[in-house]
N, C-alpha and C. Protein backbone atom coordinates (compact mmCIF):
# COMPACT_ATOMS: atom_id res chain seq x y z
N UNK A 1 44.11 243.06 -105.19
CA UNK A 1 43.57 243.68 -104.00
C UNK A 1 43.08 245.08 -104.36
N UNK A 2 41.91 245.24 -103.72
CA UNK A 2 41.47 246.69 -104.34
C UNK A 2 41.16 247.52 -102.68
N UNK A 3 41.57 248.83 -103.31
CA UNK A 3 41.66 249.89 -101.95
C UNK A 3 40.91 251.09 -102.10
N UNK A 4 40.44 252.24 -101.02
CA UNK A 4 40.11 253.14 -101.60
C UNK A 4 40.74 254.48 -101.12
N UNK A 5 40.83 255.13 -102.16
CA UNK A 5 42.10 256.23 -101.64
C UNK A 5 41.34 257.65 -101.04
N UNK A 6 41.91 257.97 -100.16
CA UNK A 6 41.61 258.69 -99.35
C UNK A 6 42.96 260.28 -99.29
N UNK A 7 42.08 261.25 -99.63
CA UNK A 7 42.57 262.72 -99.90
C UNK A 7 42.62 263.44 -98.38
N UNK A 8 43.51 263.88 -97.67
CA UNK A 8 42.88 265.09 -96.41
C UNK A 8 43.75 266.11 -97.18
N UNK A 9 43.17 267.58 -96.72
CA UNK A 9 43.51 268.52 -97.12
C UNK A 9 43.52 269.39 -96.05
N UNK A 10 44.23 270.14 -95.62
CA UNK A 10 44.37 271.20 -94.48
C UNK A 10 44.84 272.54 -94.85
N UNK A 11 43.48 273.35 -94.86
CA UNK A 11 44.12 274.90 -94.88
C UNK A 11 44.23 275.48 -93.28
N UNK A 12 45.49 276.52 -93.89
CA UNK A 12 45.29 277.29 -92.26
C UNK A 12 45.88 278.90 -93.47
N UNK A 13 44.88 279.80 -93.26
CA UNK A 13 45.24 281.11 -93.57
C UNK A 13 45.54 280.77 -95.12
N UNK A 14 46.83 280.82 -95.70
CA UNK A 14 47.22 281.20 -97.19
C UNK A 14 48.04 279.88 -97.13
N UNK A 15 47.88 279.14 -96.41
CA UNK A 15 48.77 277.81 -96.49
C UNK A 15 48.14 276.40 -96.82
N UNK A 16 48.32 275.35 -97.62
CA UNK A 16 47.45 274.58 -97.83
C UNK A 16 48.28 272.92 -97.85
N UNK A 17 48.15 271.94 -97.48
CA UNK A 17 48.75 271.25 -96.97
C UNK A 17 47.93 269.49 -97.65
N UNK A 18 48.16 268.79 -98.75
CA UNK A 18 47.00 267.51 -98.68
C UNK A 18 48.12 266.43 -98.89
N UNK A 19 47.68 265.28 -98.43
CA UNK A 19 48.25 264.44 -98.17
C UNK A 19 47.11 262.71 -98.95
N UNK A 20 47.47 262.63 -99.38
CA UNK A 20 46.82 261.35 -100.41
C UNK A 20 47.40 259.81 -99.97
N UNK A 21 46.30 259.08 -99.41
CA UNK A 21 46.63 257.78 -99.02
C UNK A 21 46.03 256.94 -100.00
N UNK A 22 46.64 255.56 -100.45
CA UNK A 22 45.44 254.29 -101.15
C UNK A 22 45.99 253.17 -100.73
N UNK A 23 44.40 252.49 -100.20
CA UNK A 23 44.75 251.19 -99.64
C UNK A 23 45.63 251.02 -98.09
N UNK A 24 46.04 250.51 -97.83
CA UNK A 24 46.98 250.56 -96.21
C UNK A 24 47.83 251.39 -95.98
N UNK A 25 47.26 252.68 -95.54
CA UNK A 25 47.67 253.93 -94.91
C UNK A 25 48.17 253.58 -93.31
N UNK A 26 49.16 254.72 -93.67
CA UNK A 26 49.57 254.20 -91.78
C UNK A 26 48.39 254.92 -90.89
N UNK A 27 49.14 254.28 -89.52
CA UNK A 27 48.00 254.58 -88.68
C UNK A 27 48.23 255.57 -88.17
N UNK A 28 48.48 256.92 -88.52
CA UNK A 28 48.15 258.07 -88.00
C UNK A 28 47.72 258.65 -89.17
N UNK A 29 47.59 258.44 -90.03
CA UNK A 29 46.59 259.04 -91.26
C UNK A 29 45.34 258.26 -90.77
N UNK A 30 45.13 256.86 -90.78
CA UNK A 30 44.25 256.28 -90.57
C UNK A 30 42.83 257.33 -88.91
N UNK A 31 43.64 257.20 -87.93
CA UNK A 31 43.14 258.37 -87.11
C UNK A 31 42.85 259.17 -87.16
N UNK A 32 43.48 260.01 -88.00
CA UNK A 32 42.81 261.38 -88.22
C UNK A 32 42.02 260.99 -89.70
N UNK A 33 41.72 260.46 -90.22
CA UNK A 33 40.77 260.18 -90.97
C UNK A 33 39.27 259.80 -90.35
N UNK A 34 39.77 259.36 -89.43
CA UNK A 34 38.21 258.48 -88.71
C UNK A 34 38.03 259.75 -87.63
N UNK A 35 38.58 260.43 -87.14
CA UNK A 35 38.05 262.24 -86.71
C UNK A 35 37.13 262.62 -87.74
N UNK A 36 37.78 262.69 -88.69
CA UNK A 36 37.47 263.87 -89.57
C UNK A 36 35.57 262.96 -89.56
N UNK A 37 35.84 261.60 -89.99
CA UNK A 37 34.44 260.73 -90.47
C UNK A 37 33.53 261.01 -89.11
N UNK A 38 33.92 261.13 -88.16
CA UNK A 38 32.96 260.79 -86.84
C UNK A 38 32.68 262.39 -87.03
N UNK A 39 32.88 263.43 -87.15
CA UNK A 39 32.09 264.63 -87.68
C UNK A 39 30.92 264.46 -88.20
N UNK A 40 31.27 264.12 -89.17
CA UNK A 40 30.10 263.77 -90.89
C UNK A 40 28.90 263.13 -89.86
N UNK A 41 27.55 264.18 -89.89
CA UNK A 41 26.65 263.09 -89.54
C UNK A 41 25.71 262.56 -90.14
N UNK A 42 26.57 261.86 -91.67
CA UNK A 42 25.91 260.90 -91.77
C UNK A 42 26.49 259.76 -92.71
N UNK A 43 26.15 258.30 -92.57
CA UNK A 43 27.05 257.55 -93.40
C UNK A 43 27.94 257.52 -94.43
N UNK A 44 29.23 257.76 -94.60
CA UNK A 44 29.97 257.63 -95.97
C UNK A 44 29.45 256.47 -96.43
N UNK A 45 29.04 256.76 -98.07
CA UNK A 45 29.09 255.69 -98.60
C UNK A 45 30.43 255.69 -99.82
N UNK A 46 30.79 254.72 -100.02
CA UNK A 46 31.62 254.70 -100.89
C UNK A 46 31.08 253.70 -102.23
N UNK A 47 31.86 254.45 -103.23
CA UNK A 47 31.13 253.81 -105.02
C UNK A 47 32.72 253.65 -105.23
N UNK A 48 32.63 252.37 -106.05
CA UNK A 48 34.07 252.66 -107.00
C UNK A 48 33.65 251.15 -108.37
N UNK A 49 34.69 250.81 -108.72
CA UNK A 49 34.89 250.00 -109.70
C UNK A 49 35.38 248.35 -109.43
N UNK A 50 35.14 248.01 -110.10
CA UNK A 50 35.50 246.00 -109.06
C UNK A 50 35.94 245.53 -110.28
């Protein structure tokens, strides 16, 4: 099974906070991932290896 891993990173001031998912992330990473994407205006594409 192949997945693709997904980085969020959160600064606030001098504090820095990332959190690294691959493949079936729970669903509150999953949510705030698809925030962050519905920003972006314009298609993620994703490349990887098969």
């Amino acid at each position: 099974m192949y997945g693709i891993g997904h980085n969020i990173t959160i600064t606030i001031g001098d504090k820095t906070h990332s959190v690294y998912c691959y493949g079936s992330c729970p669903k509150e990473f999953r949510d705030i991932l698809e925030k962050i994407k519905s920003l972006w205006p314009y298609k993620i594409q994703y490349v990887g290896w098969i």
